[in-house]
Protein backbone atom coordinates (compact mmCIF):
# COMPACT_ATOMS: atom_id res chain seq x y z
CA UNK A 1 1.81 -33.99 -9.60
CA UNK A 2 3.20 -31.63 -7.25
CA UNK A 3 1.67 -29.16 -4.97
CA UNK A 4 3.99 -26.38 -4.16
CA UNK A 5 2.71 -24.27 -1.51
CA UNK A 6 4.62 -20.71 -1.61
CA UNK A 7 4.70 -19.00 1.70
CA UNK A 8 2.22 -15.88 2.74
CA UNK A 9 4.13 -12.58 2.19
CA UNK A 10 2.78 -9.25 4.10
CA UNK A 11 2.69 -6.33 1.29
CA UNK A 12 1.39 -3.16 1.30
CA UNK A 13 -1.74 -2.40 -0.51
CA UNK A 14 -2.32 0.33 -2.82
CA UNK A 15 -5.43 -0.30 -3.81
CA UNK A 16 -8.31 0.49 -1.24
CA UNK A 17 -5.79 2.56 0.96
CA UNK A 18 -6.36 5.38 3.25
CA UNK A 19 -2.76 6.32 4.22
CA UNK A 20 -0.27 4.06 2.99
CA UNK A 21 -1.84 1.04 2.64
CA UNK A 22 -0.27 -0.81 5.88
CA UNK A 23 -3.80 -1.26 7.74
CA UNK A 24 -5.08 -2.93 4.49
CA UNK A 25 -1.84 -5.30 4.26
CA UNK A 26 -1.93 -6.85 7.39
CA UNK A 27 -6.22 -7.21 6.79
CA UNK A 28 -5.29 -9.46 3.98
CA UNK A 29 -1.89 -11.20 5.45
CA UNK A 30 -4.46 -12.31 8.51
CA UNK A 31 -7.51 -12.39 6.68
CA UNK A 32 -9.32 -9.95 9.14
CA UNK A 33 -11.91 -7.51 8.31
CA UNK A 34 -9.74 -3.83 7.37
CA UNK A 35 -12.42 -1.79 9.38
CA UNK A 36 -11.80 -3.89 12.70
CA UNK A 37 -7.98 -3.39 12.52
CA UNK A 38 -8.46 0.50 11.70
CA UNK A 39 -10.50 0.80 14.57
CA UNK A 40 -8.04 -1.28 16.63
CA UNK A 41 -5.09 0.52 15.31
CA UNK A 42 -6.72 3.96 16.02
CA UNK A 43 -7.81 2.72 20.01
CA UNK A 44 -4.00 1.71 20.00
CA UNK A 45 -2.60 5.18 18.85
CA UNK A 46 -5.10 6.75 21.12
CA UNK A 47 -4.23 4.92 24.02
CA UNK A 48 -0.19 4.58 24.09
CA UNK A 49 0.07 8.62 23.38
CA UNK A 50 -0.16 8.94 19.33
CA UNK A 51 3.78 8.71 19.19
CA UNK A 52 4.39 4.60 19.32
CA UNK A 53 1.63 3.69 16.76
CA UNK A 54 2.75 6.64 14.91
CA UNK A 55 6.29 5.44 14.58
CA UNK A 56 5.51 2.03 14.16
CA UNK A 57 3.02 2.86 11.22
CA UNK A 58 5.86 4.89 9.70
CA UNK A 59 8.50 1.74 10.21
CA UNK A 60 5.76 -0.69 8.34
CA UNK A 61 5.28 2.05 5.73
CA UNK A 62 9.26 1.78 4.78
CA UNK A 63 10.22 -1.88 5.48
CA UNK A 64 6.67 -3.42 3.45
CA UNK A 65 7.17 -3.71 -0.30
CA UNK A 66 4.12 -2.46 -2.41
CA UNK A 67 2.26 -5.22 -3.96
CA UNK A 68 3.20 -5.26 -7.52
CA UNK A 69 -0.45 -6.37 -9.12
CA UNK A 70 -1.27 -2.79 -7.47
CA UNK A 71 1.81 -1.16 -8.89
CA UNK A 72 0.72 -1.92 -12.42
CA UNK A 73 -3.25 -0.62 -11.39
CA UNK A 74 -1.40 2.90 -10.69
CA UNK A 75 0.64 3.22 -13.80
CA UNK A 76 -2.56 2.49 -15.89
């Protein structure tokens, strides 16, 4: 019997989401708490002048796919 071990894939998530569901992905892809890396993210978009964190959240928000389990949870 074989084991097949299918890689980790970062996806947004819809469910639970404030914005876009980014913060929320990357919680689950590294198993962190979501409330640290919102804090974190916010210190970060506070401290490099709002525009790089910004733009990077808006870059993650078009190049992460949606999570289809929570596609199916919206169209319910």
């Amino acid at each position: 019997m074989h084991m097949q071990i299918t890689p980790k894939k970062l996806y947004r998530h819809v469910d639970g989401q404030v914005l876009a569901g980014v913060i929320i992905g990357f919680s689950r892809y590294f198993s962190v708490d979501v409330t640290l890396l919102r804090v974190l993210f916010a210190l970060f978009v506070l401290v490099t002048g709002f525009f790089p964190g910004v733009f990077a959240y808006i870059i993650a928000i078009l190049i992460m796919p949606v999570k289809e389990d929570d596609i199916t949870i919206i169209n319910l």
